[in-house]
N, C-alpha and C. Protein backbone atom coordinates (compact mmCIF):
# COMPACT_ATOMS: atom_id res chain seq x y z
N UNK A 1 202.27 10.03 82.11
CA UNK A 1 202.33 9.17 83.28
C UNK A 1 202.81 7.79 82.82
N UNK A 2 203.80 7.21 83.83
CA UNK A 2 204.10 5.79 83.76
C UNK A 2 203.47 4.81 84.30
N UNK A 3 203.31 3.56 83.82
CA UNK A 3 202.72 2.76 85.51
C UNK A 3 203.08 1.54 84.56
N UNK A 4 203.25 0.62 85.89
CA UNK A 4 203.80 -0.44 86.05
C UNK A 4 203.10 -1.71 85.64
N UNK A 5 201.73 -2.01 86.07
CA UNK A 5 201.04 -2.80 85.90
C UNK A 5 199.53 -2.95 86.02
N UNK A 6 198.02 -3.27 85.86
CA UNK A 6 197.31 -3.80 86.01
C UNK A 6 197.01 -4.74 86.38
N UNK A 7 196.53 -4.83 87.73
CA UNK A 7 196.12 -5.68 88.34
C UNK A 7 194.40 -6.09 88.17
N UNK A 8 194.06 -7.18 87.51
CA UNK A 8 192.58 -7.28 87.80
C UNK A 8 192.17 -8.57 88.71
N UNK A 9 191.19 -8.00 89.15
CA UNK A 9 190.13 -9.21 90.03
C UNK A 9 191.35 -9.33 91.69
N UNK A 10 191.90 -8.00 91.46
CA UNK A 10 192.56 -8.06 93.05
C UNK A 10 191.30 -7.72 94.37
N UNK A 11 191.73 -8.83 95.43
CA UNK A 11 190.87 -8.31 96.63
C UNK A 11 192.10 -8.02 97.91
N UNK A 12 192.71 -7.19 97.30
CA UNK A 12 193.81 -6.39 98.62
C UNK A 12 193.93 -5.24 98.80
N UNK A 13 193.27 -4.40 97.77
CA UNK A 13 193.47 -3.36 98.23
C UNK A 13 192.37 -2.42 98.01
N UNK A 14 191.58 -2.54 98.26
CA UNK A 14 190.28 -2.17 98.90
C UNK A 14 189.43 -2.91 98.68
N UNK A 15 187.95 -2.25 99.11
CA UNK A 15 186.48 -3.02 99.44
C UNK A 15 186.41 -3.78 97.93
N UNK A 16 186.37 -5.26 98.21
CA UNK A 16 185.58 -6.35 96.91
C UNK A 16 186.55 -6.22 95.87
N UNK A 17 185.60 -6.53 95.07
CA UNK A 17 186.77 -7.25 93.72
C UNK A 17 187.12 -5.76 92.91
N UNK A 18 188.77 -5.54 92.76
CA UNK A 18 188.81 -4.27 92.05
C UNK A 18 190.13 -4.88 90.79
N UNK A 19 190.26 -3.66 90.06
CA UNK A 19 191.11 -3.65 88.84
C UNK A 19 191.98 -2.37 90.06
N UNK A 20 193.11 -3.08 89.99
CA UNK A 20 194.24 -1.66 90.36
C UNK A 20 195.57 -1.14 89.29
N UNK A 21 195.67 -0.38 89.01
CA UNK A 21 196.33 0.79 88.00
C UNK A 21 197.60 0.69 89.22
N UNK A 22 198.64 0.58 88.81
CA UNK A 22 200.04 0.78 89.85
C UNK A 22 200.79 1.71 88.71
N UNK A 23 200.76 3.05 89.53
CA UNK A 23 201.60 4.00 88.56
C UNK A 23 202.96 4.30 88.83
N UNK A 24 203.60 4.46 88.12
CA UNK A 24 205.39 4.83 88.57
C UNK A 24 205.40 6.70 88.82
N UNK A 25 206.51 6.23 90.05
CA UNK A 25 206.55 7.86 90.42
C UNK A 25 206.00 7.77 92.15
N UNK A 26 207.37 8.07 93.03
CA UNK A 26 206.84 8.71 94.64
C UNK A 26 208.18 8.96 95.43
N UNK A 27 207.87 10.42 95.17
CA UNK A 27 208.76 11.29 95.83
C UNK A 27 208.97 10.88 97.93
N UNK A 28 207.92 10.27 98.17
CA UNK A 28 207.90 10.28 100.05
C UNK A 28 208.75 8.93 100.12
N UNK A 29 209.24 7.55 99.24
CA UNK A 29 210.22 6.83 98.80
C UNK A 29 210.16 6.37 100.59
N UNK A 30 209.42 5.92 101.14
CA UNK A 30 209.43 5.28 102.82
C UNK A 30 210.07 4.41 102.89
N UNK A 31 210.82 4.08 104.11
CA UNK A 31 211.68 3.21 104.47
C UNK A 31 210.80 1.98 104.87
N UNK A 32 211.17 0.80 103.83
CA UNK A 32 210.61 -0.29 103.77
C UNK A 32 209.64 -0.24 102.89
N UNK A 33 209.48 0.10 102.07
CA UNK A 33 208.32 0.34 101.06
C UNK A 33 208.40 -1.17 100.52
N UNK A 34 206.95 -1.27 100.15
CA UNK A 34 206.43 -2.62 99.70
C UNK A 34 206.88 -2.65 97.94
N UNK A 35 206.68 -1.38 97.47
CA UNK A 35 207.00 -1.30 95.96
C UNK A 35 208.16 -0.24 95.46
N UNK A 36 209.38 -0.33 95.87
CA UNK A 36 210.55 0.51 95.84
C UNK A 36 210.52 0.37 94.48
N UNK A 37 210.06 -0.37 93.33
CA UNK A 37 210.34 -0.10 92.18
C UNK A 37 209.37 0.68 91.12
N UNK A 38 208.64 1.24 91.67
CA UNK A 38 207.52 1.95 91.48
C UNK A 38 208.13 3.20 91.74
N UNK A 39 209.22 3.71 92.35
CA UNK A 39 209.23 4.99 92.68
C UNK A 39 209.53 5.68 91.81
N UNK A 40 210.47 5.21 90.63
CA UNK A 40 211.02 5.81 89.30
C UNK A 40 209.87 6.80 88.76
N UNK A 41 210.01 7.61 89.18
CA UNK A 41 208.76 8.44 87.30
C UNK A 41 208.94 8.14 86.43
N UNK A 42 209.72 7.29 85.83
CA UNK A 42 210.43 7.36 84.33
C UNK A 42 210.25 5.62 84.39
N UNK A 43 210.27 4.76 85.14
CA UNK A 43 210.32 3.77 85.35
C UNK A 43 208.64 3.05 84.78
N UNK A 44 208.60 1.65 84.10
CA UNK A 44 207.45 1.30 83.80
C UNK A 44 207.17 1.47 82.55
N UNK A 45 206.21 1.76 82.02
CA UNK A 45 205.45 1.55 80.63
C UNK A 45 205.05 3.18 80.53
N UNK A 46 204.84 3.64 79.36
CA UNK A 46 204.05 5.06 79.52
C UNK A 46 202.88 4.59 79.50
N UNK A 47 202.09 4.93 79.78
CA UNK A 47 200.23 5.01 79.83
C UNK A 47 199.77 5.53 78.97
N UNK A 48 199.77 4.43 77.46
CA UNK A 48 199.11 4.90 76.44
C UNK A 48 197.42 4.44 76.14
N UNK A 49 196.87 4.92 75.12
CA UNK A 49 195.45 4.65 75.10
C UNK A 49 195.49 2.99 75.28
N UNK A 50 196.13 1.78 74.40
CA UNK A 50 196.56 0.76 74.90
C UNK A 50 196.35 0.59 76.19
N UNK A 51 196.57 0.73 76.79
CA UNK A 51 196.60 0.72 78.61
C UNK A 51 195.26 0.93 79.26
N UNK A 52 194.94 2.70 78.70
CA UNK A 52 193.60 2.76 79.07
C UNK A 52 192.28 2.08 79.26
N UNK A 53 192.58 1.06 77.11
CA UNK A 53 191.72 0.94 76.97
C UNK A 53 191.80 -0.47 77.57
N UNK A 54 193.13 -1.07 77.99
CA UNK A 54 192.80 -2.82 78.88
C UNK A 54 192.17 -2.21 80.20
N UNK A 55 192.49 -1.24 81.04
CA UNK A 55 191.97 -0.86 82.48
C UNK A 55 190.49 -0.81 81.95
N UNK A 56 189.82 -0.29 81.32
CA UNK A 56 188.38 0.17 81.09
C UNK A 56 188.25 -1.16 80.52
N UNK A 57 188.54 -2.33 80.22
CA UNK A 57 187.63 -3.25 79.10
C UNK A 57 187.97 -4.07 80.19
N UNK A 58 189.15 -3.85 82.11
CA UNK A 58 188.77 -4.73 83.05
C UNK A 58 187.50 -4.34 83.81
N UNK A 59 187.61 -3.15 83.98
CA UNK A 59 186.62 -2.20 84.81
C UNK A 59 185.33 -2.54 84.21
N UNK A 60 185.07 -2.64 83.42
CA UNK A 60 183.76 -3.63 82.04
C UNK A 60 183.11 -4.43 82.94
N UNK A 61 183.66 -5.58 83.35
CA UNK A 61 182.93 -7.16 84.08
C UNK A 61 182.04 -6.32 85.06
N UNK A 62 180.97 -7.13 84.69
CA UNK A 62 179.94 -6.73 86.17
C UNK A 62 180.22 -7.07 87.62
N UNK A 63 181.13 -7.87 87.86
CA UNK A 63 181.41 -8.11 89.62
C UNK A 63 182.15 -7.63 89.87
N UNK A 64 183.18 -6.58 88.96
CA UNK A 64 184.41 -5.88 89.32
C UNK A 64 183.73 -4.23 90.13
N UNK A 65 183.97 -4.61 91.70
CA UNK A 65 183.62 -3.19 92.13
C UNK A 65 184.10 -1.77 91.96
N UNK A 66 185.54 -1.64 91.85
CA UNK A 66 185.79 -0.69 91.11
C UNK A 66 187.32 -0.56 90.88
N UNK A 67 187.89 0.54 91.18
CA UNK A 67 189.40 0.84 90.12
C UNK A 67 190.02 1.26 91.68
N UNK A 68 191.39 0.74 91.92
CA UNK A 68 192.11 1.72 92.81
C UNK A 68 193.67 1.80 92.59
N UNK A 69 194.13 3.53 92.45
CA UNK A 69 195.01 4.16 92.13
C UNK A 69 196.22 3.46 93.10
N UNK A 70 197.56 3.16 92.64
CA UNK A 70 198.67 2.59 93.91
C UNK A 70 199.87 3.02 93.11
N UNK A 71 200.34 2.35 93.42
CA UNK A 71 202.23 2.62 92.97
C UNK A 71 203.33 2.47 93.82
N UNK A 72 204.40 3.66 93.60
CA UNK A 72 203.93 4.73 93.49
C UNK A 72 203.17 5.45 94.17
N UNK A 73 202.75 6.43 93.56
CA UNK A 73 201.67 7.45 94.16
C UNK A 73 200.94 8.12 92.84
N UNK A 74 199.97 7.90 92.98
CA UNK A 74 199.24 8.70 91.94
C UNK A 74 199.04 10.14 92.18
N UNK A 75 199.06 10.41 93.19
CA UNK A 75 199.16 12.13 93.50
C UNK A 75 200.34 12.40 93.44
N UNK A 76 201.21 11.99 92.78
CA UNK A 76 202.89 12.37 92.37
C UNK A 76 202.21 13.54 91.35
N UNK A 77 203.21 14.60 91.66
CA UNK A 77 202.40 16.31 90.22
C UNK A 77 202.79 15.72 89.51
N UNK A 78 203.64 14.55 88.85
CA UNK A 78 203.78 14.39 87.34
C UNK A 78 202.20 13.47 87.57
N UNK A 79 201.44 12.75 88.24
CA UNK A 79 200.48 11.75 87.59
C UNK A 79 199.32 12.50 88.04
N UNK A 80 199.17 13.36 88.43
CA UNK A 80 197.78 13.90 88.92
C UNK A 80 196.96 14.34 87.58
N UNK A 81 197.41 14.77 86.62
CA UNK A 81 196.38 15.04 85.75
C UNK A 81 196.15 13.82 85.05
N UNK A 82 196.56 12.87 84.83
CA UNK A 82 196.62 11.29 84.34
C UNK A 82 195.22 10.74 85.14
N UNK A 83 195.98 10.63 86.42
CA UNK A 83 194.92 10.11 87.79
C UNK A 83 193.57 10.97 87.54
N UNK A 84 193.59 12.02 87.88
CA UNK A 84 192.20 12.70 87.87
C UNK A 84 191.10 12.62 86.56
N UNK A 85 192.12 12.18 85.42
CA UNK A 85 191.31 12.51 84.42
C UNK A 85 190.75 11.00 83.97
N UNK A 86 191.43 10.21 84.62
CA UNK A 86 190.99 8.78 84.62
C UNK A 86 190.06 8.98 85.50
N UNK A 87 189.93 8.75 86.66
CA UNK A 87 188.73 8.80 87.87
C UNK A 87 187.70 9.44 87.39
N UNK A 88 187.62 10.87 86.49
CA UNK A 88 186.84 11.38 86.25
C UNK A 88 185.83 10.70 85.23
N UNK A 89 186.56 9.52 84.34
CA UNK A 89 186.31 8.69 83.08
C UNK A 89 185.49 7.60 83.91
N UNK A 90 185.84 6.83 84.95
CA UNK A 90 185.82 5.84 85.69
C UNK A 90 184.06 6.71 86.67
N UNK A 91 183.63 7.61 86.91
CA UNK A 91 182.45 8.08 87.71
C UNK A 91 181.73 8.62 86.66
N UNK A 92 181.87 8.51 85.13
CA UNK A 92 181.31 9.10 83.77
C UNK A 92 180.80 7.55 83.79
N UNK A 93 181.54 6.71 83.33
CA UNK A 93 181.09 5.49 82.69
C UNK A 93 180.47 4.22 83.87
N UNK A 94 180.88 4.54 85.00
CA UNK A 94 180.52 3.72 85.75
C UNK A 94 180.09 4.36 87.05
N UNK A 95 179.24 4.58 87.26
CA UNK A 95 178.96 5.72 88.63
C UNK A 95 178.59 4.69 89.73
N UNK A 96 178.56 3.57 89.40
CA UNK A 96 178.31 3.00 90.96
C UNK A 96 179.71 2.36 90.82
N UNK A 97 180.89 2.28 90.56
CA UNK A 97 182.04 1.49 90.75
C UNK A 97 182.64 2.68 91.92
N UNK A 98 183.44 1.81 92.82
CA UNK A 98 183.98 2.74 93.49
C UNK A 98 185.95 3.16 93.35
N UNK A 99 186.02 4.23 93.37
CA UNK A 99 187.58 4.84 93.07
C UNK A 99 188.82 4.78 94.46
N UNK A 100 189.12 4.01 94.81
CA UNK A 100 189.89 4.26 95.89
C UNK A 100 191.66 4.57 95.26
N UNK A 101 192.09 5.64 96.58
CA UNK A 101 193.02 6.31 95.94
C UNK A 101 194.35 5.89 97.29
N UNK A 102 195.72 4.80 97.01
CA UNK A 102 196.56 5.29 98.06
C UNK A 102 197.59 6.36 97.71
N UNK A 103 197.74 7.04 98.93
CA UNK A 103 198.96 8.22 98.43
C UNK A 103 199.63 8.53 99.91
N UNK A 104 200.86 8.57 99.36
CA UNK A 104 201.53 9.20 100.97
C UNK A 104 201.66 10.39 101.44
N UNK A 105 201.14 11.38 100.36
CA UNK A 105 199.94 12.73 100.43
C UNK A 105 199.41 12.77 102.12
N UNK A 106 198.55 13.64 102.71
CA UNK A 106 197.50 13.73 103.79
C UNK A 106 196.81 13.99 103.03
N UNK A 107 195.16 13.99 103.20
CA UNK A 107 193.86 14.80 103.11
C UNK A 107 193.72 15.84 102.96
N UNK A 108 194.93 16.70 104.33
CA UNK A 108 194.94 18.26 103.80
C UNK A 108 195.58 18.96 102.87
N UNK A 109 196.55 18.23 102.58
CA UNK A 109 197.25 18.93 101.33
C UNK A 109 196.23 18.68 99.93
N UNK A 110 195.51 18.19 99.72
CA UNK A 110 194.25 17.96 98.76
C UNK A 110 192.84 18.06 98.95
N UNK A 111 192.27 18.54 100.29
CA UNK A 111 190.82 18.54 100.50
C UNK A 111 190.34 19.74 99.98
N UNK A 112 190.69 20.92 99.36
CA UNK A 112 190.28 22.10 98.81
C UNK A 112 190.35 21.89 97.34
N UNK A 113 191.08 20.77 96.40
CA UNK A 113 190.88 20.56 95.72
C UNK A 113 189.77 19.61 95.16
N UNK A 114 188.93 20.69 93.60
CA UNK A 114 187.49 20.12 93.72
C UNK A 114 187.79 18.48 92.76
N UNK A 115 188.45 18.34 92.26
CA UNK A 115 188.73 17.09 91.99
C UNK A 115 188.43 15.89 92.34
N UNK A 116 188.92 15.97 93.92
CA UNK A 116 188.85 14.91 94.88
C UNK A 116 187.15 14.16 94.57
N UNK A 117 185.99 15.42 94.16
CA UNK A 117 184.80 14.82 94.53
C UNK A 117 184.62 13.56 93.87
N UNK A 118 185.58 13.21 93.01
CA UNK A 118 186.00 11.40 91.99
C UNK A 118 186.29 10.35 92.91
N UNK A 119 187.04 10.46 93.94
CA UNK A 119 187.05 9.80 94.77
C UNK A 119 185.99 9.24 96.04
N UNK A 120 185.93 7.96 96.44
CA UNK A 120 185.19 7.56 97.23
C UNK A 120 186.08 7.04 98.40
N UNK A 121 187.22 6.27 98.12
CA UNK A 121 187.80 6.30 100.06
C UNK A 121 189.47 6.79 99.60
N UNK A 122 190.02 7.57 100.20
CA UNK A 122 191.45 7.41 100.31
C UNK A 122 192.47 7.16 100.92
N UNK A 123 193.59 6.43 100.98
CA UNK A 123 194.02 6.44 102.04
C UNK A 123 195.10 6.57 101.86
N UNK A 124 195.69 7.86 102.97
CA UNK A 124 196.53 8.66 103.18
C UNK A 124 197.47 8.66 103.78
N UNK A 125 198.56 9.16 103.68
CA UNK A 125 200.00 9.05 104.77
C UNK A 125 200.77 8.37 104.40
N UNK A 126 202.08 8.73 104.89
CA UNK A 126 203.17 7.46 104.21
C UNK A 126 203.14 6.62 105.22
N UNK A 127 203.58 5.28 104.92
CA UNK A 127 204.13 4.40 105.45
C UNK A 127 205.00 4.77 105.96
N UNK A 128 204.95 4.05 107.51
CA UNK A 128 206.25 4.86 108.98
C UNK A 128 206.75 3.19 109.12
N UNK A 129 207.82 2.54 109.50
CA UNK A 129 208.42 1.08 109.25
C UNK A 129 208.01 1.16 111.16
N UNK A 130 208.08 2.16 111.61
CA UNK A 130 207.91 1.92 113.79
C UNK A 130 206.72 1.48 113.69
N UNK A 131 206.08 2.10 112.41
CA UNK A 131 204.15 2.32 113.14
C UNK A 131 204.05 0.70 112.24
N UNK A 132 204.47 0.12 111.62
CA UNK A 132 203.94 -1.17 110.63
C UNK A 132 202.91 -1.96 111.73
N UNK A 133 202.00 -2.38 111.24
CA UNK A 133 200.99 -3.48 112.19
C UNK A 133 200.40 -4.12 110.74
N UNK A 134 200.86 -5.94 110.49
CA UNK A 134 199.92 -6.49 109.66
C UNK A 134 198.88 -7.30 110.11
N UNK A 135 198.58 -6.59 111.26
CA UNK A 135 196.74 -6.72 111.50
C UNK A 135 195.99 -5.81 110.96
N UNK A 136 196.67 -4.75 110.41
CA UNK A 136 195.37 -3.40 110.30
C UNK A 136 195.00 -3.77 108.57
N UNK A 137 194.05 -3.61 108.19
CA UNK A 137 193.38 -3.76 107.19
C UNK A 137 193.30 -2.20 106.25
N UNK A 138 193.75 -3.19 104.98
CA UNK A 138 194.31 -1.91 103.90
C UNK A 138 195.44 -0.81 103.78
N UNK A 139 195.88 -0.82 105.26
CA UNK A 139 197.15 0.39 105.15
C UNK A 139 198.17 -0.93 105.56
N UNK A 140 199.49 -0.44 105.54
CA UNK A 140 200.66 -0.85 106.09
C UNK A 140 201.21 -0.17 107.71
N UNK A 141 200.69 0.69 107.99
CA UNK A 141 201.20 1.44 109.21
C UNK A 141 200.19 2.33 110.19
N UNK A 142 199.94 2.78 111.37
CA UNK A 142 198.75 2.98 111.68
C UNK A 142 198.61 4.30 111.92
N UNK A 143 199.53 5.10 111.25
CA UNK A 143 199.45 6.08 111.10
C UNK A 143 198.68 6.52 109.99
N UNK A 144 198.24 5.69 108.90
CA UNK A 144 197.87 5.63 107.85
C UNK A 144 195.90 5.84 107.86
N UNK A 145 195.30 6.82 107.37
CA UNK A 145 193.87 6.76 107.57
C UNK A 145 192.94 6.02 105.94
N UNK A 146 191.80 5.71 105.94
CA UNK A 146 191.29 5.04 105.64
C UNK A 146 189.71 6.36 105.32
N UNK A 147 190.02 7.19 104.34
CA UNK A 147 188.80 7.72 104.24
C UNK A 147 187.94 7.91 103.47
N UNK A 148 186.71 8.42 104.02
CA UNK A 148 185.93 7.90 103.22
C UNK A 148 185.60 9.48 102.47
N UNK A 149 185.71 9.65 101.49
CA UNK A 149 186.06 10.89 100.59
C UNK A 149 184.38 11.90 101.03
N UNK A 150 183.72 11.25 100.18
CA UNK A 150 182.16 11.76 100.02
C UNK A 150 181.80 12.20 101.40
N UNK A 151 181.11 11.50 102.37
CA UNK A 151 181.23 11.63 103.35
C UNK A 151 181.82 12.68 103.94
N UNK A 152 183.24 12.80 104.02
CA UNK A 152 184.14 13.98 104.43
C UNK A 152 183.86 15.00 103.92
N UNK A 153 183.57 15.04 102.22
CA UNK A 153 183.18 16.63 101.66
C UNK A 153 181.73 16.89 102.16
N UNK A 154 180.80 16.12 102.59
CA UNK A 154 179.79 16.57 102.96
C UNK A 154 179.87 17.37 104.51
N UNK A 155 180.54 16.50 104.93
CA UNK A 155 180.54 16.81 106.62
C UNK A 155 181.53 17.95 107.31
N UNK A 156 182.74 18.33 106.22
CA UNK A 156 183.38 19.10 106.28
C UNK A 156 184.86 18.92 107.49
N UNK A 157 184.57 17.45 107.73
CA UNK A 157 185.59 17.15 108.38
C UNK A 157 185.62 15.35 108.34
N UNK A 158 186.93 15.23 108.69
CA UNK A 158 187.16 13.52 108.42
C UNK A 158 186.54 12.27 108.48
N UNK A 159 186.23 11.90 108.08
CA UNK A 159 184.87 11.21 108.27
C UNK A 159 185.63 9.42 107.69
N UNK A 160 185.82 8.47 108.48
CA UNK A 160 186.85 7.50 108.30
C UNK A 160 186.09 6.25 107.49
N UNK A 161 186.34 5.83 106.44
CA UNK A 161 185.09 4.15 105.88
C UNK A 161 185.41 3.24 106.90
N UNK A 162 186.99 2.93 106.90
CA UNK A 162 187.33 1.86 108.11
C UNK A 162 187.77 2.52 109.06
N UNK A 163 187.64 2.25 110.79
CA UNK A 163 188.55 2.56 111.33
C UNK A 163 189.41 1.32 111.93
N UNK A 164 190.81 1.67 111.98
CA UNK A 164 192.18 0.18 112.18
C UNK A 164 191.88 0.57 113.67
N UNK A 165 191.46 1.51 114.38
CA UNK A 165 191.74 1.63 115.90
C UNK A 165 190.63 0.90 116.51
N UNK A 166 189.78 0.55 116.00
CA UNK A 166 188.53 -0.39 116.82
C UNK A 166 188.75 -1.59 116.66
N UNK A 167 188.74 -2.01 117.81
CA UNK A 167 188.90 -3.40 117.94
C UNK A 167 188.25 -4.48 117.21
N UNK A 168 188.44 -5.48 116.89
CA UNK A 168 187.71 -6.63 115.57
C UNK A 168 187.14 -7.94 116.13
């Protein structure tokens, strides 16, 4: 897996203070994409232990709530075993940090996979440039859902952390 950068002590892209991993690689390539240079697979840095070990020694600080996957797409098949096996590292060493995952993936093309149970919110769908609203919080488009992982595997159906359709 490639990725682009580490972001620490970001508060944009999900709940509280997180470290975000931006990986290279996304095949759904949306019109207007915020990070067109992320789409390369080949593009970026490879993700060597180096890398790992700055993400885990950000993920370290006690006010850092947790890690979230971007790019790119981390559910690109070249980064999924990268992604998963990190998240899996990230709910080993830190079980109250939380994992948020964006991908232009749905839910259903991944909710049978037992993997997912690493995750705590994801949010799904590509970016649509008709649907864009920068009032909605955390997605780019409102087609885009906001879920809350755990929750959903318990309940056996979608179960949302935020919803953008209720009024504020």
């Amino acid at each position: 897996m490639n990725y682009h950068n580490i972001t620490k002590d970001d508060m944009l892209n999900g709940d509280g203070l997180r470290v975000v991993l931006w990986v290279a690689g996304c095949n759904h390539q949306c019109e207007d994409c915020q990070n067109p240079i992320t789409w390369d697979i080949t593009g970026g840095l490879p993700f060597d232990e180096a890398a790992e070990n700055e993400l885990f020694e950000a993920l370290d600080k006690p006010y850092i709530s947790g890690i979230t996957f971007s790019g790119g797409d981390p559910l690109h098949p070249f980064n999924r075993q990268t992604t998963f096996r990190l998240m899996r590292k990230v709910k080993e060493q830190y079980p109250s940090k939380t994992v948020w995952v964006y991908t232009g993936f749905l839910w259903e093309e991944f909710k049978q996979n037992p993997k997912m149970k690493y995750i705590d919110v994801l949010v799904d769908g590509r970016f649509v440039k008709t649907l864009k609203d920068d009032k909605l919080c955390w997605v780019g488009s409102s087609n885009q859902r906001i879920i809350d992982v755990q929750k959903t595997l318990k309940k056996g159906e979608i179960v949302l952390y935020y919803d953008n359709t209720v009024s504020k």
